[in-house]
N, C-alpha and C. Protein backbone atom coordinates (compact mmCIF):
# COMPACT_ATOMS: atom_id res chain seq x y z
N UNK A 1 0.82 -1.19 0.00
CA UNK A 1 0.00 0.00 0.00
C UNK A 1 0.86 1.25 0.00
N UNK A 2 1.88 1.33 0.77
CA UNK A 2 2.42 2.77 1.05
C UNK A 2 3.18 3.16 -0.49
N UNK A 3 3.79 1.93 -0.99
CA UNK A 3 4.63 2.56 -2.51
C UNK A 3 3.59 2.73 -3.58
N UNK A 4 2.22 2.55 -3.61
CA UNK A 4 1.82 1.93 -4.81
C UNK A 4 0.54 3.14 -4.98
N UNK A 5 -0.08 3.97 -3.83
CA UNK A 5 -1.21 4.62 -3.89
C UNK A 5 -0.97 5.92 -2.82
N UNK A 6 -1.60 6.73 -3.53
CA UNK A 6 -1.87 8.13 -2.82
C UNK A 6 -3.03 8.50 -3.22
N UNK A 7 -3.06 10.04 -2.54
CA UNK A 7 -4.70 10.78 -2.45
C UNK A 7 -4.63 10.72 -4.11
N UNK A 8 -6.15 10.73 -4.48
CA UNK A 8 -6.25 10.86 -5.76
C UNK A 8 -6.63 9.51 -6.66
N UNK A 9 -6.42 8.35 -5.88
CA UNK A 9 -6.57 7.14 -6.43
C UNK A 9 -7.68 6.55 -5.69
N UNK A 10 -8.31 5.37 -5.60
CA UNK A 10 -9.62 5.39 -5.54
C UNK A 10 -9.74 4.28 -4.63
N UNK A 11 -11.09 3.72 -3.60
CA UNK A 11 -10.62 2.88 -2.93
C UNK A 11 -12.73 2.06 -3.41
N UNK A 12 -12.51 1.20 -3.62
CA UNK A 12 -14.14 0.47 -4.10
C UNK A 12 -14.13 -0.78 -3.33
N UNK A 13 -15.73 -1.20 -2.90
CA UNK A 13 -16.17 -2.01 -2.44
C UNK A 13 -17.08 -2.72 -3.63
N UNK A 14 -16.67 -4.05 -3.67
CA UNK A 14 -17.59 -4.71 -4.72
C UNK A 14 -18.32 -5.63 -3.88
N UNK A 15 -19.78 -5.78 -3.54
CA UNK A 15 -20.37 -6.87 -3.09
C UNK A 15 -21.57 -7.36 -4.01
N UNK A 16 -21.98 -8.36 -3.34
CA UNK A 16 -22.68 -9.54 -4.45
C UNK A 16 -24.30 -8.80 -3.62
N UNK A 17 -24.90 -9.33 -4.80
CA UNK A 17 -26.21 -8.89 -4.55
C UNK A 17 -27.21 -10.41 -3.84
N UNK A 18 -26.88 -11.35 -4.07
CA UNK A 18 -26.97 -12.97 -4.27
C UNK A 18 -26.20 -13.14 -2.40
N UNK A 19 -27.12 -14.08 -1.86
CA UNK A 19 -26.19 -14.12 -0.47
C UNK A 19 -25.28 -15.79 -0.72
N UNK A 20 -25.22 -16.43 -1.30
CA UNK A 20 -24.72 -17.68 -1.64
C UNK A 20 -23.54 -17.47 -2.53
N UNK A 21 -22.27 -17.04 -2.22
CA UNK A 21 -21.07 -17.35 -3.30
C UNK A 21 -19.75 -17.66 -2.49
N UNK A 22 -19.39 -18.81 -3.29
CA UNK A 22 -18.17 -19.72 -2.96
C UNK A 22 -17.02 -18.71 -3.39
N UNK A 23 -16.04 -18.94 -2.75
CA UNK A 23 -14.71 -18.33 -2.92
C UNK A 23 -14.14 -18.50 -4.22
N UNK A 24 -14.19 -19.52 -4.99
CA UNK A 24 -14.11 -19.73 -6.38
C UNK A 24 -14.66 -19.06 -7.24
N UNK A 25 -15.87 -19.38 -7.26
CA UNK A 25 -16.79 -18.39 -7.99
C UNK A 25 -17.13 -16.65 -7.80
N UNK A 26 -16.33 -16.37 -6.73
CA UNK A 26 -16.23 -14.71 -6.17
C UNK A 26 -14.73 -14.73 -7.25
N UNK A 27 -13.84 -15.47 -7.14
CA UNK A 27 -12.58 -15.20 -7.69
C UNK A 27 -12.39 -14.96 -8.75
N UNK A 28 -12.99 -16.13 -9.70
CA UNK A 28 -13.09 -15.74 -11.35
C UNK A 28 -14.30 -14.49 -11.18
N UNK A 29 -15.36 -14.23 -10.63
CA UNK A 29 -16.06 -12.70 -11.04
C UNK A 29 -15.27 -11.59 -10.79
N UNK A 30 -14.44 -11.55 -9.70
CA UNK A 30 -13.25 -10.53 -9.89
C UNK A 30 -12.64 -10.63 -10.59
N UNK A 31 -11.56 -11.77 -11.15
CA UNK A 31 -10.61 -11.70 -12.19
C UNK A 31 -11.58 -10.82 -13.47
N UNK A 32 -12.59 -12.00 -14.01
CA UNK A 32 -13.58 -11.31 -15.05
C UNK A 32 -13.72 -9.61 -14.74
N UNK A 33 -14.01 -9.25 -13.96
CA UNK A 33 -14.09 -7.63 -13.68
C UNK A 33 -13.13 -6.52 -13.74
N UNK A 34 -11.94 -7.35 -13.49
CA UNK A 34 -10.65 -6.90 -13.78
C UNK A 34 -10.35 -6.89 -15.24
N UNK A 35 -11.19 -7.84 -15.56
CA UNK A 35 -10.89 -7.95 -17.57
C UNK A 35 -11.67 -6.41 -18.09
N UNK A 36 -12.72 -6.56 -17.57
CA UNK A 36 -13.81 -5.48 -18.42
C UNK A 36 -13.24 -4.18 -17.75
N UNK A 37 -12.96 -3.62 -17.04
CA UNK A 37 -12.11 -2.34 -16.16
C UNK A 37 -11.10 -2.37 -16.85
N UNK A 38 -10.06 -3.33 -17.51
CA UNK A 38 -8.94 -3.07 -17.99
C UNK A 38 -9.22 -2.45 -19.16
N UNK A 39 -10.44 -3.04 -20.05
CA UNK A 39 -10.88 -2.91 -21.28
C UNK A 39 -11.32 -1.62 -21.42
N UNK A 40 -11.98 -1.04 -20.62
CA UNK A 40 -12.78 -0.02 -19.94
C UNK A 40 -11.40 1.64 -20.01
N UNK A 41 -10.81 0.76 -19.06
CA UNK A 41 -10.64 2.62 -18.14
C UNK A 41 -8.81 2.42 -18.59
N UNK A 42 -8.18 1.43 -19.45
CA UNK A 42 -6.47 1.18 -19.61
C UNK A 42 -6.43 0.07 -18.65
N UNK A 43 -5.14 0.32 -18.24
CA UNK A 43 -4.12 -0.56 -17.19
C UNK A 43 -3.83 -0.44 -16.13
N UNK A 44 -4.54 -1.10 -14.66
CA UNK A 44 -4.19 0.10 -13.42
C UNK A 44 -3.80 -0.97 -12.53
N UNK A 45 -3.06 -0.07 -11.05
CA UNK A 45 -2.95 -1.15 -10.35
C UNK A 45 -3.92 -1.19 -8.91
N UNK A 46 -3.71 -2.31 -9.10
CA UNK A 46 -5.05 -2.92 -7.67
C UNK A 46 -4.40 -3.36 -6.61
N UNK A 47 -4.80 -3.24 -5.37
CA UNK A 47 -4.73 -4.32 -4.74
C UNK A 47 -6.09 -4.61 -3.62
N UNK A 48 -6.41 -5.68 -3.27
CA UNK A 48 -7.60 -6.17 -2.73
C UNK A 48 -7.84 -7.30 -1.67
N UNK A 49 -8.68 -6.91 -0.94
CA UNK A 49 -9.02 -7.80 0.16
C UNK A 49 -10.53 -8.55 0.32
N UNK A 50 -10.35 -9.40 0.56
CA UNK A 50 -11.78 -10.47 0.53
C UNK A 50 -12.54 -10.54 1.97
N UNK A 51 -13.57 -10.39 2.02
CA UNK A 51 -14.20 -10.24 3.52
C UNK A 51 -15.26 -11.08 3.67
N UNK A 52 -16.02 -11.72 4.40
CA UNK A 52 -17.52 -12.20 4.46
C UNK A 52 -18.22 -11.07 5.30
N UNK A 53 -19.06 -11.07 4.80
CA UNK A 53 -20.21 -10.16 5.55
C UNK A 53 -20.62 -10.95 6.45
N UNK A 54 -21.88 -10.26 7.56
CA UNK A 54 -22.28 -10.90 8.39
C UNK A 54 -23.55 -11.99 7.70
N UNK A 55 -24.02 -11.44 6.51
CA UNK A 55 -24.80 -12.47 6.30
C UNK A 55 -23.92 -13.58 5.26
N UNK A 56 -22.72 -13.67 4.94
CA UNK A 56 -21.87 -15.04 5.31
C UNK A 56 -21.62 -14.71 3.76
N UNK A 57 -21.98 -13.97 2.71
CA UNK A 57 -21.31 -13.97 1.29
C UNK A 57 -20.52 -12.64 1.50
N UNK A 58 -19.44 -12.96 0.41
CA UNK A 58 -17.89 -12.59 0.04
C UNK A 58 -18.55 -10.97 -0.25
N UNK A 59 -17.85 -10.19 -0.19
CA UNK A 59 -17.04 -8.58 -0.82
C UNK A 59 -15.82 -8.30 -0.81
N UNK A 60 -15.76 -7.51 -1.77
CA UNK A 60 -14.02 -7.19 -1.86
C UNK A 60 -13.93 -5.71 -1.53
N UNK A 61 -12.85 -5.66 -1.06
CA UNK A 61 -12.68 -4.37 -0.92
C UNK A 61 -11.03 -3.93 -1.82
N UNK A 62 -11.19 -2.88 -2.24
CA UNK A 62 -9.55 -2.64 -3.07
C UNK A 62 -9.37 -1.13 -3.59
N UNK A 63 -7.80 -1.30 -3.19
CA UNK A 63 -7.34 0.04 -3.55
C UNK A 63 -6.91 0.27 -5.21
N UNK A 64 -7.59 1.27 -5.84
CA UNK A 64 -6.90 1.22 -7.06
C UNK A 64 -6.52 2.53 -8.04
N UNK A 65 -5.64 2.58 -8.72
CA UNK A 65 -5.05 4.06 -9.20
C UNK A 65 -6.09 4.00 -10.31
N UNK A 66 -6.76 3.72 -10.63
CA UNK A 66 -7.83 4.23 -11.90
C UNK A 66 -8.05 5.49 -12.16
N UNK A 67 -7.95 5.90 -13.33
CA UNK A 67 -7.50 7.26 -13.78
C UNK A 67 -9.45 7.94 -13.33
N UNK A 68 -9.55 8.95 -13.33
CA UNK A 68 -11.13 10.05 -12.78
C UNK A 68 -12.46 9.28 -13.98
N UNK A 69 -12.97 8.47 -12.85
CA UNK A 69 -13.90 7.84 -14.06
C UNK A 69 -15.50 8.99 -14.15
N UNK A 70 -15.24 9.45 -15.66
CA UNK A 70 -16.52 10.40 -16.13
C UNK A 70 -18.06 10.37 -14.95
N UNK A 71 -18.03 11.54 -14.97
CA UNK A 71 -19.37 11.59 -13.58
C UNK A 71 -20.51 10.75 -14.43
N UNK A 72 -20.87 11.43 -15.68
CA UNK A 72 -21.91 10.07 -16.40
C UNK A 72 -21.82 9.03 -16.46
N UNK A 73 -20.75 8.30 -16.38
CA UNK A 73 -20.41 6.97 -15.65
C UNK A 73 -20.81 6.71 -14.62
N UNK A 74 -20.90 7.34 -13.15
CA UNK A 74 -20.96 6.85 -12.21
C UNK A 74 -22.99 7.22 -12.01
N UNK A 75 -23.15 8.66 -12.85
CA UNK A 75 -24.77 8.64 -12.71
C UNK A 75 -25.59 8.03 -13.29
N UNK A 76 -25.07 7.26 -14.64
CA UNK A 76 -26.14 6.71 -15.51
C UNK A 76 -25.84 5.05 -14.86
N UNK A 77 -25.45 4.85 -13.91
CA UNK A 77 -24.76 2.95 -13.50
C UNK A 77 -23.92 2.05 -15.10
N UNK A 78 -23.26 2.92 -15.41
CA UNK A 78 -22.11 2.36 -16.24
C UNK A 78 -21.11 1.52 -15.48
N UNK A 79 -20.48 2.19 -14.66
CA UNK A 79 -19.17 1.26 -13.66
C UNK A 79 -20.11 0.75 -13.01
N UNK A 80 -21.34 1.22 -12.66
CA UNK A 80 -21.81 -0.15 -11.64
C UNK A 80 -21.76 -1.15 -12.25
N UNK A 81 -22.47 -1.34 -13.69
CA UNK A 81 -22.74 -2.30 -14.57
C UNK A 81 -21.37 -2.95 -14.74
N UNK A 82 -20.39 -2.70 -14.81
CA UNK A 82 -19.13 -3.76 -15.03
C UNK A 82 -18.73 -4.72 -14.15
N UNK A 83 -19.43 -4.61 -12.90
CA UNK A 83 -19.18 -5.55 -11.81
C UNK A 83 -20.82 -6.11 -12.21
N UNK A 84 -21.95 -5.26 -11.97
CA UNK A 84 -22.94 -6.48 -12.35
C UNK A 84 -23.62 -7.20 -11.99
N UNK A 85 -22.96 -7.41 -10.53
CA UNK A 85 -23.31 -8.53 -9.40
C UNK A 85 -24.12 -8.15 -7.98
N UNK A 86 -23.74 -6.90 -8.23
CA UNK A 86 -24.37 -6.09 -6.72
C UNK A 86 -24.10 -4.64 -6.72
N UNK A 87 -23.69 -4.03 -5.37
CA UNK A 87 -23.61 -2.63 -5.44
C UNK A 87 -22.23 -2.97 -5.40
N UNK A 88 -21.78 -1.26 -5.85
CA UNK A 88 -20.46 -1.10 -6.18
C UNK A 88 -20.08 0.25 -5.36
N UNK A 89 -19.42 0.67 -4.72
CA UNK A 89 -18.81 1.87 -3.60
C UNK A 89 -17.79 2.31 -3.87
N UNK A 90 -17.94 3.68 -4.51
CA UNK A 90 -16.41 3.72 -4.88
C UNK A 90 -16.04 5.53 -3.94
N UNK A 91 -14.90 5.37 -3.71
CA UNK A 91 -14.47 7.09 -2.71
C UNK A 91 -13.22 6.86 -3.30
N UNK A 92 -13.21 8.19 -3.38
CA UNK A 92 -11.74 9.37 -3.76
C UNK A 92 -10.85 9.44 -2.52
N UNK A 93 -9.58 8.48 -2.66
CA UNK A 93 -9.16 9.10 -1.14
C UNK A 93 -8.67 10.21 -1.33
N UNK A 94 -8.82 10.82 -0.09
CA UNK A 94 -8.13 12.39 0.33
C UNK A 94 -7.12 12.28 0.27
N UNK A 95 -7.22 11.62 1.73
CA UNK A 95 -5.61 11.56 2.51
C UNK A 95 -5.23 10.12 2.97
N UNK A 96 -4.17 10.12 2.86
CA UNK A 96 -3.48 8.64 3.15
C UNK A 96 -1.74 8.75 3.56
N UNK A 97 -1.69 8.95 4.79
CA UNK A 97 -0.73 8.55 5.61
C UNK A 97 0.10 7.63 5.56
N UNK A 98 0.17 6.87 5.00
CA UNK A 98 0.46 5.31 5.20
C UNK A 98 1.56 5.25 6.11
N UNK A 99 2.43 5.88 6.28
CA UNK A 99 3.25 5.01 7.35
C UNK A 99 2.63 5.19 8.71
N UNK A 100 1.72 5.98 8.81
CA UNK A 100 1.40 6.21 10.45
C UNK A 100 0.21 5.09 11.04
N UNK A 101 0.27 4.06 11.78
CA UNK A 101 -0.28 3.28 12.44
C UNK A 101 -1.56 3.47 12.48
N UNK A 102 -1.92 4.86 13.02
CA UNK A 102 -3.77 5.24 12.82
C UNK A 102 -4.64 5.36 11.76
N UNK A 103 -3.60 4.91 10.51
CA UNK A 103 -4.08 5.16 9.50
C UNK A 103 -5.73 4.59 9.34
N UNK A 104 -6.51 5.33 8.74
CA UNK A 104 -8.02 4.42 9.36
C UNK A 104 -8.46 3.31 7.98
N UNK A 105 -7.74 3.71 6.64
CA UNK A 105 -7.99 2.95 5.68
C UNK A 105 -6.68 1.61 5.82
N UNK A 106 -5.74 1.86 6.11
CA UNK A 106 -5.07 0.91 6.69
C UNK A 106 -5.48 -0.51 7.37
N UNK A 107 -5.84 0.15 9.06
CA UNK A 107 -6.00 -0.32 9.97
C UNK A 107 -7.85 -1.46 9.04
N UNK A 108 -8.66 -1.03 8.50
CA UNK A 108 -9.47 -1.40 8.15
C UNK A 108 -9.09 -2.92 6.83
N UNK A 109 -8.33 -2.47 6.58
CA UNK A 109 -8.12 -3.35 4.94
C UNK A 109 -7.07 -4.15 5.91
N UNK A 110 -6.58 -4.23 6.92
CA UNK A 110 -5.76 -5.27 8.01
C UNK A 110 -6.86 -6.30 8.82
N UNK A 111 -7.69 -5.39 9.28
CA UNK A 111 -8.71 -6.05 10.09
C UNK A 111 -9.58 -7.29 9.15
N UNK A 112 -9.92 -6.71 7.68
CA UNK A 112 -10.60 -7.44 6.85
C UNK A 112 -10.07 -8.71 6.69
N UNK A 113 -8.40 -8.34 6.51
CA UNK A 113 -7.00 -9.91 6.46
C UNK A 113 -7.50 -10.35 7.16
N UNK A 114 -7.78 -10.01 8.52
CA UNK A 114 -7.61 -11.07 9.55
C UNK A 114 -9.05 -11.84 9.80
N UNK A 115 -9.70 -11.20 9.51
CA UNK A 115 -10.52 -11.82 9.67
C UNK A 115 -11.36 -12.92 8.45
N UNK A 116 -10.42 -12.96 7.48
CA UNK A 116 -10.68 -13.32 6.07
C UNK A 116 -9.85 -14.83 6.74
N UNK A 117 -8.90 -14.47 7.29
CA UNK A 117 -8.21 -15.46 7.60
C UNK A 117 -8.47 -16.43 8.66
N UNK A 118 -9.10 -15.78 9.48
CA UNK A 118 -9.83 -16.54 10.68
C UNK A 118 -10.84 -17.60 10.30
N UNK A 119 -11.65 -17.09 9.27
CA UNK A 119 -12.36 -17.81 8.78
C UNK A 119 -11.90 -18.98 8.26
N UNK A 120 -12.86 -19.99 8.13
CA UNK A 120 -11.89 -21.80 7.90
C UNK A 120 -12.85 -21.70 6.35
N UNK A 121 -13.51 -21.13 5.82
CA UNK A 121 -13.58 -21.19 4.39
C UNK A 121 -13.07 -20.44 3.38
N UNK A 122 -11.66 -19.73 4.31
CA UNK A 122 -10.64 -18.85 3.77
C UNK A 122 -9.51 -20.11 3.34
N UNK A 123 -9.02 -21.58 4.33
CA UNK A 123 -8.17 -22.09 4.66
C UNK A 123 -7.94 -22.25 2.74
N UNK A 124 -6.23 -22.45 2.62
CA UNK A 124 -5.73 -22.48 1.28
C UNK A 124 -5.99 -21.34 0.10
N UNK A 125 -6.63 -20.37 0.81
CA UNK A 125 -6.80 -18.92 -0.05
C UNK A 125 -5.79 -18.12 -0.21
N UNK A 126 -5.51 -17.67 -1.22
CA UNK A 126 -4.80 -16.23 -0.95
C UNK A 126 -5.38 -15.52 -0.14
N UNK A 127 -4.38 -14.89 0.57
CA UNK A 127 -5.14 -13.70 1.62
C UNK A 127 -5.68 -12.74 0.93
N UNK A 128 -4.73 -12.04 -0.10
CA UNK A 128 -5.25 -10.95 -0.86
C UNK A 128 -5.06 -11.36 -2.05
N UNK A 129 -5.53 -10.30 -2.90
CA UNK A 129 -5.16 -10.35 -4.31
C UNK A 129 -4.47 -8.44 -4.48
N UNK A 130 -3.31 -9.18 -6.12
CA UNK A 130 -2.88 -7.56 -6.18
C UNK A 130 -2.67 -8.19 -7.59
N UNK A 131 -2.80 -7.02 -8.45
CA UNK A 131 -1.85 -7.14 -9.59
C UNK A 131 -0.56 -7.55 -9.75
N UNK A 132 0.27 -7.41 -11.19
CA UNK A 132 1.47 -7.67 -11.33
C UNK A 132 2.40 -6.49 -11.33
N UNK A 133 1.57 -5.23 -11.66
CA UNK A 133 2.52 -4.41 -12.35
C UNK A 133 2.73 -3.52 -10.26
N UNK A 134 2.25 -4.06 -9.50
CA UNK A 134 2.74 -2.87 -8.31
C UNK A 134 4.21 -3.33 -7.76
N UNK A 135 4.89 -2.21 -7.17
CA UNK A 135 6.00 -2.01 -7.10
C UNK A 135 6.01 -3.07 -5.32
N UNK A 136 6.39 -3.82 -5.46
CA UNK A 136 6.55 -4.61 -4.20
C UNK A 136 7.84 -3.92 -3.45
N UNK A 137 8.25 -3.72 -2.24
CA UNK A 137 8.67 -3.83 -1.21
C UNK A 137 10.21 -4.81 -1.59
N UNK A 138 11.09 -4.74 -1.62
CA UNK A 138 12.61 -5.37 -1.52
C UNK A 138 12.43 -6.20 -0.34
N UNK A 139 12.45 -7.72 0.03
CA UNK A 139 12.54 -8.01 1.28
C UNK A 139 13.64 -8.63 1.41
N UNK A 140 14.83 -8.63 2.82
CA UNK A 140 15.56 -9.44 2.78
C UNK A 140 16.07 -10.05 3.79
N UNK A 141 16.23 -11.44 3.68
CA UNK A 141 16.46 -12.35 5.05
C UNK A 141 17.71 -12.84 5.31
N UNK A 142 17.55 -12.84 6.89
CA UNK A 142 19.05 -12.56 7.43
C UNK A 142 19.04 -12.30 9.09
N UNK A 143 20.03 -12.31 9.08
CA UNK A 143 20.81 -11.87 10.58
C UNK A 143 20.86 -10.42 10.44
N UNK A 144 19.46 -9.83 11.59
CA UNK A 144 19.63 -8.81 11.79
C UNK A 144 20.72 -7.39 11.48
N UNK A 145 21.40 -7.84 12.91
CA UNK A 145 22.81 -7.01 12.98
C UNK A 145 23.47 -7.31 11.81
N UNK A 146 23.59 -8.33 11.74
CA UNK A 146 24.84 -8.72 10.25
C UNK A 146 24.15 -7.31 8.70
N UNK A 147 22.88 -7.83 8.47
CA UNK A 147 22.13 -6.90 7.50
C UNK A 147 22.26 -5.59 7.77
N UNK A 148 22.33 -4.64 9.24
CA UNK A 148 21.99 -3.63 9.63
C UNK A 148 23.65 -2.91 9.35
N UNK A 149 24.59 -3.77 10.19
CA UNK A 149 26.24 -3.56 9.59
C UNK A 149 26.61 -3.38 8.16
N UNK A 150 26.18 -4.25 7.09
CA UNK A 150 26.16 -4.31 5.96
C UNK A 150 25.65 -3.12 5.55
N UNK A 151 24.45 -2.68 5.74
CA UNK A 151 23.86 -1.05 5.53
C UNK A 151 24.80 -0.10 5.99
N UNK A 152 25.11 -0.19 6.66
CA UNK A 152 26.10 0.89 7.33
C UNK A 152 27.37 1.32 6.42
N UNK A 153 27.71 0.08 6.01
CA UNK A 153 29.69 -0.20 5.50
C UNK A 153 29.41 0.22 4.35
N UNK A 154 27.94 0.17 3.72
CA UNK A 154 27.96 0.64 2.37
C UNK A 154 27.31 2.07 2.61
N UNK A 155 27.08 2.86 3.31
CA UNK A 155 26.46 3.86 3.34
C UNK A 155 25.27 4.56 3.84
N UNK A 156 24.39 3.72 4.33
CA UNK A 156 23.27 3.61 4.31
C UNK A 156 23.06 4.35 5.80
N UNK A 157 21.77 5.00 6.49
CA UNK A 157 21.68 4.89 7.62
C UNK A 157 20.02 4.71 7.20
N UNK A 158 19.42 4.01 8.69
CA UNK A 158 18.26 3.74 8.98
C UNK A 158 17.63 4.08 9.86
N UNK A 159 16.05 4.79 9.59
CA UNK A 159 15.35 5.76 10.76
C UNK A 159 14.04 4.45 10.60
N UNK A 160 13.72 4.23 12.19
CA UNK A 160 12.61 3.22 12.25
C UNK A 160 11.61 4.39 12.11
N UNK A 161 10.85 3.55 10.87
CA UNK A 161 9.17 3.79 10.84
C UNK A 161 8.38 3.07 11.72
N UNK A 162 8.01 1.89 11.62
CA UNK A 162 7.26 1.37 12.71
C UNK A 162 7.62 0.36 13.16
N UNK A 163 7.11 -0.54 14.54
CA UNK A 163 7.49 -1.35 14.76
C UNK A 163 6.16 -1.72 15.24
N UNK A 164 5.52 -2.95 14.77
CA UNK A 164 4.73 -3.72 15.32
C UNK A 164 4.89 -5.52 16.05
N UNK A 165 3.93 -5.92 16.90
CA UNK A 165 4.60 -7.03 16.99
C UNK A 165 2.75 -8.16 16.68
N UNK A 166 2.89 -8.92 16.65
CA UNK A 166 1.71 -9.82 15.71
C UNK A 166 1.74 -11.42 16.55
N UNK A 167 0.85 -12.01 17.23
CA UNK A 167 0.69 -12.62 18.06
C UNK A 167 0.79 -13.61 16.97
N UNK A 168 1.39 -15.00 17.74
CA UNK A 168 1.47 -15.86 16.51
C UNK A 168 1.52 -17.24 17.76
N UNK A 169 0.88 -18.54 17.32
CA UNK A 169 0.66 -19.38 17.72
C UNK A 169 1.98 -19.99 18.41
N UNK A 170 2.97 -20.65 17.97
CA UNK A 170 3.94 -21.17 18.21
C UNK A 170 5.50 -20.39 18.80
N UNK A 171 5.17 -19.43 18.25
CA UNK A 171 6.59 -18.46 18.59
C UNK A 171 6.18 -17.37 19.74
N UNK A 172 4.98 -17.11 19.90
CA UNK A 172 4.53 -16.63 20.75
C UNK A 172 3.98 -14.91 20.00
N UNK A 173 5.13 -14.46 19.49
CA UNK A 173 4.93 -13.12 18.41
C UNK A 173 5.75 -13.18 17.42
N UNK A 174 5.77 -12.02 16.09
CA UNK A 174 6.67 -12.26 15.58
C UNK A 174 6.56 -10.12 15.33
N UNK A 175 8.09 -10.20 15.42
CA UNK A 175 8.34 -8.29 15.56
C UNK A 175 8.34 -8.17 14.04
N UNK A 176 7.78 -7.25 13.40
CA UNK A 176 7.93 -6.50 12.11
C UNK A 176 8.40 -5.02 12.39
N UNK A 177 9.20 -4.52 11.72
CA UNK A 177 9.85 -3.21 11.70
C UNK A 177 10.36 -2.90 10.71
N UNK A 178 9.36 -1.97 9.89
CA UNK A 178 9.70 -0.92 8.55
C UNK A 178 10.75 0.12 9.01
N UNK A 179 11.47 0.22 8.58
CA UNK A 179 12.75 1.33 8.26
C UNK A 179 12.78 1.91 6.99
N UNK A 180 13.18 2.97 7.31
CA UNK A 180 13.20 4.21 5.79
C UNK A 180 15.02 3.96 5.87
N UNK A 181 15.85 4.11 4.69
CA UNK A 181 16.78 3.92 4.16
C UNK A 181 17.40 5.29 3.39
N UNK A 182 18.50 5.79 4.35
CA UNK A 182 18.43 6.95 3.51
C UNK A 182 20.13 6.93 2.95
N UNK A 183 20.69 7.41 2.27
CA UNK A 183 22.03 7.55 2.09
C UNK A 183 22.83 8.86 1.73
């Protein structure tokens, strides 16, 4: 989220109108929707989260850079019509923080993970879905200090952005900590 979207790009809820849909059949109607939007509006990037409602069928929720879709589009139900399936929610974000913890579109599209995941008719799912073309994150594994020295000898210094820690069954937690990289 933080490399890939800012204010100005768009954040939509797609839900089914139908209370009965399998995770399969939610998957190919997104992929399919992703076909007709591509066809539609160019080439953009997405990324998206799968939720159950309380009455037990799928919505997605997703962030996406889609270029200002025509107001007669959105008044005559044109973009509604490309999904097809139900209502469609779409907002302009303002503002988006992303590195700051309170973030409220953040903290929301996290909560959805988890609870996408909690669910046992999530088990063997992708958690999310994203396109190909977004700029992923460099990750790299290792010995702390050893990695943090290595930054150093080549130039680098590092200011912690956040540090969270994530309750985890067997290990007890596991610490995540984003750092900005400056040289």
């Amino acid at each position: 989220m933080d490399r890939n979207f800012s204010p100005g790009h768009k954040f939509i809820t797609l839900t089914y109108a139908k209370p009965d849909v399998t995770l399969d059949e939610a998957s190919k109607d997104y992929e399919n929707w992703v076909k007709r939007m591509r066809e539609r509006y160019d080439d953009f990037k997405y990324l998206a989260v799968r939720s159950f409602q309380q009455r037990g069928t799928l919505h997605f929720h997703l962030l996406a850079d889609l270029p200002t879709i025509p107001r007669a589009e959105l008044a005559d139900g044109t973009f509604r019509d490309i999904w097809g399936l139900g209502s469609v929610e779409l907002k302009r974000i303002y503002s988006l923080p992303m590195v700051e913890r309170r973030n409220k579109l953040k903290l929301d599209l996290i909560k959805n993970l988890r609870d996408f995941k909690a669910d046992e008719r999530s088990y063997g799912k992708r958690l999310f879905l994203q396109s190909k073309n977004l700029i992923v994150p460099r990750t790299v594994k290792g010995d702390f200090h050893d990695m943090i020295e290595q930054l150093k000898e080549i130039g680098y210094t590092m200011k912690l952005v956040e540090s969270r820690q994530f309750p985890v069954e067997y290990l007890n937690y596991i610490q995540l900590e984003t750092y900005r990289l400056t040289k």
